[in-house]
Protein backbone atom coordinates (compact mmCIF):
# COMPACT_ATOMS: atom_id res chain seq x y z
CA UNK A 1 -0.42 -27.48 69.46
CA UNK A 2 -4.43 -27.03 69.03
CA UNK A 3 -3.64 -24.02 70.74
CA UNK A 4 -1.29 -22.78 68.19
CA UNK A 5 -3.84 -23.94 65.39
CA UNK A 6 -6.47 -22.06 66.79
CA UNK A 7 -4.14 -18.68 67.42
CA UNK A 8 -3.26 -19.05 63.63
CA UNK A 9 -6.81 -19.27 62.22
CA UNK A 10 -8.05 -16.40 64.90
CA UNK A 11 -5.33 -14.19 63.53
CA UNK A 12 -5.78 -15.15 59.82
CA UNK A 13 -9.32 -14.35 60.47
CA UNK A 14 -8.58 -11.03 62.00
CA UNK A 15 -6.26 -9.98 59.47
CA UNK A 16 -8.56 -11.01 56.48
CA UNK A 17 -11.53 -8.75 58.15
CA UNK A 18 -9.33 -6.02 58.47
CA UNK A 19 -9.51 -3.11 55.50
CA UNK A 20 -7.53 -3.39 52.66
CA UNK A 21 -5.96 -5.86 53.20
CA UNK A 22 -3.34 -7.78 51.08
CA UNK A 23 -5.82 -11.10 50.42
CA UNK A 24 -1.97 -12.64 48.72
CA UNK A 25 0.70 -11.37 51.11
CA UNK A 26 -1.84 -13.25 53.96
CA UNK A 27 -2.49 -16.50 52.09
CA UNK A 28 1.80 -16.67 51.54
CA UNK A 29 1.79 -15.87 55.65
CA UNK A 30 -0.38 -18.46 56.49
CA UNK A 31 -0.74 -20.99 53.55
CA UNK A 32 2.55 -20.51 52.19
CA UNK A 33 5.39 -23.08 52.10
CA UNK A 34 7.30 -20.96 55.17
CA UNK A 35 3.90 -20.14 56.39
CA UNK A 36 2.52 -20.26 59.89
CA UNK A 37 0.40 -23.01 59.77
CA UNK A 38 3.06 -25.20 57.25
CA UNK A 39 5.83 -24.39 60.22
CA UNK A 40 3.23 -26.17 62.76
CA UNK A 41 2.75 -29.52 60.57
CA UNK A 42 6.60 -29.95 60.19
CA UNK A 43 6.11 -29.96 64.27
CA UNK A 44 3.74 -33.08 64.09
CA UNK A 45 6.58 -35.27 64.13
CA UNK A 46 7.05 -34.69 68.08
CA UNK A 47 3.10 -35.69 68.92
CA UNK A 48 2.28 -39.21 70.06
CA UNK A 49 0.56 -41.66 67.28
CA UNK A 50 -2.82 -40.64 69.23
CA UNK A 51 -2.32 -37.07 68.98
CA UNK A 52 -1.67 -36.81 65.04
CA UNK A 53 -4.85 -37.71 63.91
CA UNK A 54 -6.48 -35.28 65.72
CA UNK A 55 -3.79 -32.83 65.26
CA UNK A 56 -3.82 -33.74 61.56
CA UNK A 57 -7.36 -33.38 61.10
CA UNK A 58 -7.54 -29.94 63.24
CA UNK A 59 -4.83 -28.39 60.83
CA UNK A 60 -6.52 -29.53 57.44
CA UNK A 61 -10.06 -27.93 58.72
CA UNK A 62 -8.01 -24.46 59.87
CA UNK A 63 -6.37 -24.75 56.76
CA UNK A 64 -10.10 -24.90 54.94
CA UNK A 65 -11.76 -22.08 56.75
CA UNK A 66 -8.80 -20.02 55.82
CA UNK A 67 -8.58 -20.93 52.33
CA UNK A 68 -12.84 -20.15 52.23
CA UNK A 69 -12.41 -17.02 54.08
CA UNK A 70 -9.27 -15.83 51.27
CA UNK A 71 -11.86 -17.43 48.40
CA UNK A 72 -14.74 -15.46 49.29
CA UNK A 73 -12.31 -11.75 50.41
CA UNK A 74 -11.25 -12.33 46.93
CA UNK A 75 -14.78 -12.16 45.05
CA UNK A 76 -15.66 -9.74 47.15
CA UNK A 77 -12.89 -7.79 46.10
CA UNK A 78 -13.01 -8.53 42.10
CA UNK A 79 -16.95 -7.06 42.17
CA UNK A 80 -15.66 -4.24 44.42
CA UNK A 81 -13.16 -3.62 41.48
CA UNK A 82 -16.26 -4.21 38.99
CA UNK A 83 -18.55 -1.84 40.63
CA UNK A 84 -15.84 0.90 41.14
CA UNK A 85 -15.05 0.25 37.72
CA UNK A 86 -18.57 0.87 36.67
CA UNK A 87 -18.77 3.82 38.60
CA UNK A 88 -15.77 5.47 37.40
CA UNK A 89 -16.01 4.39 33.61
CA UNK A 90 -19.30 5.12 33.29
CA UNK A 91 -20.60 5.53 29.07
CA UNK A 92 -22.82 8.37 27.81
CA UNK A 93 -24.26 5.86 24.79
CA UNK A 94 -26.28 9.48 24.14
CA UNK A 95 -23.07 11.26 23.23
CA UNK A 96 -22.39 11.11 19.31
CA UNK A 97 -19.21 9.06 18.82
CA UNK A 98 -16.26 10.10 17.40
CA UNK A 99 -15.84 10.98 13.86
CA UNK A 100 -13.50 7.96 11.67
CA UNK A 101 -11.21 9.14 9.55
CA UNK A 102 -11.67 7.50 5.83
CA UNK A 103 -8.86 7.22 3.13
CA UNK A 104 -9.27 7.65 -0.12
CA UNK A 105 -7.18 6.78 -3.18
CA UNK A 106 -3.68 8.60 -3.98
CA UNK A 107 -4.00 11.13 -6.98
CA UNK A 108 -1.43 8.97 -8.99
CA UNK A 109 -3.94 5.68 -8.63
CA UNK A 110 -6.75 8.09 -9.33
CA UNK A 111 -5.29 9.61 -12.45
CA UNK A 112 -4.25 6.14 -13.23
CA UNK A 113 -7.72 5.00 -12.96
CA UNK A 114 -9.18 7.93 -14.73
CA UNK A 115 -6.82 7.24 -17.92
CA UNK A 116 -7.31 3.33 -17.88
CA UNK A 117 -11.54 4.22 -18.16
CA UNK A 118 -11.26 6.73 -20.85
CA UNK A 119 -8.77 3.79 -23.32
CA UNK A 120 -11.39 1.00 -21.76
CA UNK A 121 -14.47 2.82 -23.43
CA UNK A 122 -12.23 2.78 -26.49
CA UNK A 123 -12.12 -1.06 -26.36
CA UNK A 124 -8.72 -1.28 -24.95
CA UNK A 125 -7.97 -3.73 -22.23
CA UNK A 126 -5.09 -3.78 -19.75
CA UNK A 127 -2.09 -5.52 -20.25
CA UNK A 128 0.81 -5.92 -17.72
CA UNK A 129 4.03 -7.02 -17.75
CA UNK A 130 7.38 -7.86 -15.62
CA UNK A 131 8.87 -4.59 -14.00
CA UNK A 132 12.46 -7.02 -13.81
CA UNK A 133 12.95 -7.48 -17.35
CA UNK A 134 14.61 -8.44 -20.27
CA UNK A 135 17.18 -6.20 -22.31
CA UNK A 136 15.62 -8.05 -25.16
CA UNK A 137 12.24 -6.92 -24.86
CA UNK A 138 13.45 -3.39 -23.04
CA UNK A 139 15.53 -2.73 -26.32
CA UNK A 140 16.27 -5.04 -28.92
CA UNK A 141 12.63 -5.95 -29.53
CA UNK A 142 11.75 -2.34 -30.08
CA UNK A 143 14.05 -1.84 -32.47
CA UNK A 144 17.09 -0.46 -29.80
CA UNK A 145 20.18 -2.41 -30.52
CA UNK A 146 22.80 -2.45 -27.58
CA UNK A 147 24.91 0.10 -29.52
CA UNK A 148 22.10 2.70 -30.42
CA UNK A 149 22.11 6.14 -28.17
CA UNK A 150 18.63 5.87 -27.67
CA UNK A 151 20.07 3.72 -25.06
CA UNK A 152 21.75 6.65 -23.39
CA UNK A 153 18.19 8.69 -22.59
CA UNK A 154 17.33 5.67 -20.68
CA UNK A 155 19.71 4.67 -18.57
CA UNK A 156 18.26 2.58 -16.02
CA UNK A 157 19.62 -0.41 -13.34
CA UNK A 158 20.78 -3.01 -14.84
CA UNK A 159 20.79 -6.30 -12.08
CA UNK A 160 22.94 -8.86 -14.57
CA UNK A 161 24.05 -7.53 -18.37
CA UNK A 162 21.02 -9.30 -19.31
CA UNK A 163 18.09 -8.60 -17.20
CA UNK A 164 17.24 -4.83 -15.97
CA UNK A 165 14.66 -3.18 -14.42
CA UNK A 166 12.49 -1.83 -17.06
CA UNK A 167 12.95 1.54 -18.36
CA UNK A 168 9.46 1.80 -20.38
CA UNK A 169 6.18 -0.11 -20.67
CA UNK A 170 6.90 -1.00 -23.91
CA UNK A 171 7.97 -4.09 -23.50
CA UNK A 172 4.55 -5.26 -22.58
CA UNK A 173 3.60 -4.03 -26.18
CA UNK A 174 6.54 -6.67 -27.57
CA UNK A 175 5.57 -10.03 -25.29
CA UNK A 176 2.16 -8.75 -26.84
CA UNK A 177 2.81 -8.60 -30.48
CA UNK A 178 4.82 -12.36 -29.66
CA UNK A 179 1.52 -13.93 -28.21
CA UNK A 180 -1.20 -12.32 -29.86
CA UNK A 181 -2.32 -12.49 -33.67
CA UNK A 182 -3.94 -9.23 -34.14
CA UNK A 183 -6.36 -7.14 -33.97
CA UNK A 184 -4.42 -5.71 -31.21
CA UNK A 185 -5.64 -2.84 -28.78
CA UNK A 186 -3.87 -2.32 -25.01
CA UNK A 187 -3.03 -0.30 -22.70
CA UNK A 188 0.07 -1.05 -20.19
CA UNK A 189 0.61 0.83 -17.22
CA UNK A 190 2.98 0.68 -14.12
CA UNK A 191 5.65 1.14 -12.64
CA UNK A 192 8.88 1.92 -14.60
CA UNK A 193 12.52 2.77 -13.59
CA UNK A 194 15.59 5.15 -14.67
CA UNK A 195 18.70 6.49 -13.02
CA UNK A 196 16.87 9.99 -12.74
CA UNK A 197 18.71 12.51 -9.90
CA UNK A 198 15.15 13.16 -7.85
CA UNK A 199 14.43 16.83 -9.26
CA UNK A 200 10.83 18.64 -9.09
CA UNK A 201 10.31 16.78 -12.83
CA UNK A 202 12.17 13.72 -12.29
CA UNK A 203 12.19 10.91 -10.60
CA UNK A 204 14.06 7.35 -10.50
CA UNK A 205 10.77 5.72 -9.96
CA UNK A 206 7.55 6.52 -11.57
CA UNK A 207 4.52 5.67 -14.01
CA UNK A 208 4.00 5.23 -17.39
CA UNK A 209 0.70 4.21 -19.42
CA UNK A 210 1.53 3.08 -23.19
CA UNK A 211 -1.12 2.25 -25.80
CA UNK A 212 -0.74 0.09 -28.74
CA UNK A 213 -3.36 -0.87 -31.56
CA UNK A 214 -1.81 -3.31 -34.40
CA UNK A 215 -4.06 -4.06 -37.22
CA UNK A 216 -5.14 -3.84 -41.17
CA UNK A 217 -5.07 -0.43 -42.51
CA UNK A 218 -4.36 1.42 -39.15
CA UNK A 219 -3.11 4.85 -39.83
CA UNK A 220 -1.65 8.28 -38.26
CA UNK A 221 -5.45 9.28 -38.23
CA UNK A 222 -6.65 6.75 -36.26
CA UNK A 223 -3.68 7.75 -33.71
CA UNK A 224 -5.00 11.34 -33.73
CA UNK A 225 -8.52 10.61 -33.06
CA UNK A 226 -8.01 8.45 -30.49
CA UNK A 227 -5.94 10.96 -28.60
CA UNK A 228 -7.79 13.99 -29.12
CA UNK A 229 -10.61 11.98 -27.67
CA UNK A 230 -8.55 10.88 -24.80
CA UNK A 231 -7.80 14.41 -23.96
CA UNK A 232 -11.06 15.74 -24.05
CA UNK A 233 -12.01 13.16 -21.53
CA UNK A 234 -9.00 14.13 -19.60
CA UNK A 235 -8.80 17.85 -19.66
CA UNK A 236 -11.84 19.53 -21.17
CA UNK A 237 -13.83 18.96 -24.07
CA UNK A 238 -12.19 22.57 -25.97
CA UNK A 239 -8.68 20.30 -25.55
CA UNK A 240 -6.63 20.76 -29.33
CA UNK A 241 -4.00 18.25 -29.70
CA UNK A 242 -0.88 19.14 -31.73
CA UNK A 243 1.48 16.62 -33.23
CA UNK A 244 5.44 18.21 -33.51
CA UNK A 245 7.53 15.54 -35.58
CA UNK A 246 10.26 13.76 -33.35
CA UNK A 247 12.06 10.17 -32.96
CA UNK A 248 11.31 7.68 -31.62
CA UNK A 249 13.57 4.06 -32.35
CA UNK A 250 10.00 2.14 -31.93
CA UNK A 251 7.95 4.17 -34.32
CA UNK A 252 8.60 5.88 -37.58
CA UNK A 253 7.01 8.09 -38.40
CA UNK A 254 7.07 9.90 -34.70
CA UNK A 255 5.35 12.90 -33.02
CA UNK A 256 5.69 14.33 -29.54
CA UNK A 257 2.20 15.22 -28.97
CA UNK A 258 1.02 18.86 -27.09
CA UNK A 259 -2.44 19.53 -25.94
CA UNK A 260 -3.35 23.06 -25.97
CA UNK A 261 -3.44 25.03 -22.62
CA UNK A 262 -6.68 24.09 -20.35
CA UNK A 263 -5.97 26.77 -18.25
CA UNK A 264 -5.94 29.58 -20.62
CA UNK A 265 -7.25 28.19 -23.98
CA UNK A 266 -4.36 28.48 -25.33
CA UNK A 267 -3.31 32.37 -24.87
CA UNK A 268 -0.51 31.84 -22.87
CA UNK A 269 -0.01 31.84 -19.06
CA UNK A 270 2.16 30.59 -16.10
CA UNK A 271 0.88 26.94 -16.59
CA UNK A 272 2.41 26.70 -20.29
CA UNK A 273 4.77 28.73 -20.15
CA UNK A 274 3.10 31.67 -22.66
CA UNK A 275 3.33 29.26 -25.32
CA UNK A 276 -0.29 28.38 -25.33
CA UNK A 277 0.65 24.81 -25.55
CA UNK A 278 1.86 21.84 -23.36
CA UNK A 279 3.57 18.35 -23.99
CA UNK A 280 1.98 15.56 -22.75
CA UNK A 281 3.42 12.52 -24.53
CA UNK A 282 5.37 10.73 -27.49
CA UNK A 283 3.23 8.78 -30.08
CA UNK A 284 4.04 7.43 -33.90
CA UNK A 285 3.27 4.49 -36.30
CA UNK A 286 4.62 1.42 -34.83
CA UNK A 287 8.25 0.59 -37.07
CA UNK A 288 8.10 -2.00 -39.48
CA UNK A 289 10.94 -3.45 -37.87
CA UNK A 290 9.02 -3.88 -34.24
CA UNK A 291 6.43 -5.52 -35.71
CA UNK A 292 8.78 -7.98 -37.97
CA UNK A 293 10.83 -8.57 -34.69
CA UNK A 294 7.30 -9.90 -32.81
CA UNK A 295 6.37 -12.55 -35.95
CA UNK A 296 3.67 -9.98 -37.49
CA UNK A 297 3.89 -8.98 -41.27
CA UNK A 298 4.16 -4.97 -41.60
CA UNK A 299 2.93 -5.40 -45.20
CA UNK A 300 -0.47 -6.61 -43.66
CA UNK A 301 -0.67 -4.74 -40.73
CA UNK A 302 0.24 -1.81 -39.29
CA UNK A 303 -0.24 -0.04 -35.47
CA UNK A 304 0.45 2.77 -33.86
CA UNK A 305 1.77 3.35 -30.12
CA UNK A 306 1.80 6.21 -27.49
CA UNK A 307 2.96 6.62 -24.01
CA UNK A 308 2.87 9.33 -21.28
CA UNK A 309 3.74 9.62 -17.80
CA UNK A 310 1.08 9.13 -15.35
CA UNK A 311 2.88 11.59 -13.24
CA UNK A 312 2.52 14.52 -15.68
CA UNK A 313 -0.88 13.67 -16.79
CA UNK A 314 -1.55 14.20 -12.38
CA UNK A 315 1.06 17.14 -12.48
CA UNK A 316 -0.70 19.08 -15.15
CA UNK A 317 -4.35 18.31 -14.12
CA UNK A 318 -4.22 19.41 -10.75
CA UNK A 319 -1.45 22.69 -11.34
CA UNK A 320 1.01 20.73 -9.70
CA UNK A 321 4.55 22.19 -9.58
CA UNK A 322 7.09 19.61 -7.98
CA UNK A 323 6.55 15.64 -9.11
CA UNK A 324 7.79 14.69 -5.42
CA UNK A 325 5.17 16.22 -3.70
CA UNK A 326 3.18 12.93 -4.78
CA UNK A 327 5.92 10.83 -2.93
CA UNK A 328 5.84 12.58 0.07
CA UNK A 329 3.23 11.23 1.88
CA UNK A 330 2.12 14.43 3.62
CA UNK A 331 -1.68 14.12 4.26
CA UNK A 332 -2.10 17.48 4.40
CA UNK A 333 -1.05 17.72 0.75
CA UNK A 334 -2.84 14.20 -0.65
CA UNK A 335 -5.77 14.93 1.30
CA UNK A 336 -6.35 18.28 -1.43
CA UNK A 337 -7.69 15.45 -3.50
């Protein structure tokens, strides 16, 4: 048997010195449960009680010269691996690295920002609101009962009869009025929903910024100046604003509101249509009845209101022709701006 002991470690030995050589497949030959080595200790059982000490002790020191001998093949193969490794994959820290790529905001949160600093160096400040809302405050608090056809021209999804996803920002303007004793002066923007079919100008999803000022002695004046200054800011300081009488259920009385063309001055081109003139939102005095409906007194105050689409506002700034070109997510069209 120390024959056999000393044949295994001899041709451990020879294998481990041999190039490339499988460091695991010869510890499982020779160290392994069926290994060599294992196969002569089940054999001990044969030897006389004098022989299997020495036996014994023979097999545990072959055992630990093979075990070193694997230990130190395998170190000497993990910085072999290192070095190649080093060699191969090799840095140039001299070369200039590589260029990273850096977002930047989406034109709609740009022209949103844009619109919420020109009403915030008016002295407005930003209120928000629920986008899963209330008919109450959708409608009937702005002066929309359920059988009015106002109703009709918004059309939006309605998750029980009484709560809906909001058509308008206006609601804001109502929880407002409710919680806040005037002088009022906001702004409201987000998100807003009808059931729109997706068109180049339409869209079931998209943005709306509304304005409201409530106090003594406010009057259509006051609604002028503050948007003719808001579209100078916005499109050019030669920007006219024209107010067109219209209805609204909210306001009386009501505009729609048309800036003249910033791309021709107003002599007509492909951007207005020839008409010199484009419409950018709805506007009026805030109705008696709103402002009775949210616990203020229209025979002390008064307010008016306005609202555009953040879309259009984006649309018309940048000569935009198709609103879902903004939903698209094509870099190659949002990286323009």
């Amino acid at each position: 048997m120390k024959e056999k002991l000393l044949s295994i470690k001899e041709a451990a030995m020879a294998a481990l010195s041999a190039p490339d050589c499988d460091i695991e497949a010869i510890r499982v030959q020779y160290l392994g449960k069926k290994g060599e080595l294992t196969a002569v200790l089940r054999g001990m059982g044969a030897l006389t009680p004098e022989e299997r000490p020495i036996i014994g002790q023979m097999a545990n020191d072959v055992r630990a010269e093979i075990e070193e001998a694997i230990a130190k093949m395998g170190e000497a193969a993990k910085s072999a691996l290192i070095e190649k490794k080093l060699r191969e994959e090799k840095l140039d820290v001299t070369q200039p690295g590589i260029p990273v790529s850096v977002g930047h905001k989406h034109l709609l949160a740009k022209v949103q920002h844009d619109l919420e600093d020109i009403f915030i160096g008016m002295g407005f400040t930003i209120a928000e609101g629920p986008e899963v809302e209330y008919d109450y405050y959708n409608f009937q608090a702005l002066n929309i009962p359920p059988d009015h056809p106002a109703r009709d021209t918004q059309d939006t999804f309605y998750i029980t009869d009484n709560i809906l996803l909001r058509s308008q920002t206006s609601p804001v303007q109502a929880r407002v009025m409710e919680n806040t004793e005037p002088p009022i002066r906001i702004i409201s923007p987000g998100r807003v929903y009808r059931s729109d079919a997706v068109d180049a100008t339409h869209s079931p999803l998209f943005h709306q910024m509304e304005g409201l000022v409530v106090d003594k002695g406010i009057t259509m004046g006051d609604l002028k100046g503050t948007l003719e200054i808001f579209a100078r800011h916005l499109f050019g300081e030669d920007t006219k604003v024209r107010f067109r009488p219209h209805h609204f259920p909210f306001t009386e009385p009501s505009a729609e509101v048309d800036l003249s063309c910033f791309a021709c001055g107003g002599k007509g081109c492909r951007l207005c249509k020839g008409e010199g003139w484009i419409e950018i939102l709805g506007a009026g005095m805030v109705h008696p009845n709103v402002l009775r409906c949210c616990g203020i007194d229209p025979e002390v105050y008064s307010g008016f209101a306005f609202g555009l689409g953040v879309e259009r506002a984006a649309l018309l700034k940048y000569h935009i022709d198709d609103m879902r070109l903004l939903y698209e997510n094509d870099v190659r069209f949002l990286s323009q701006f």
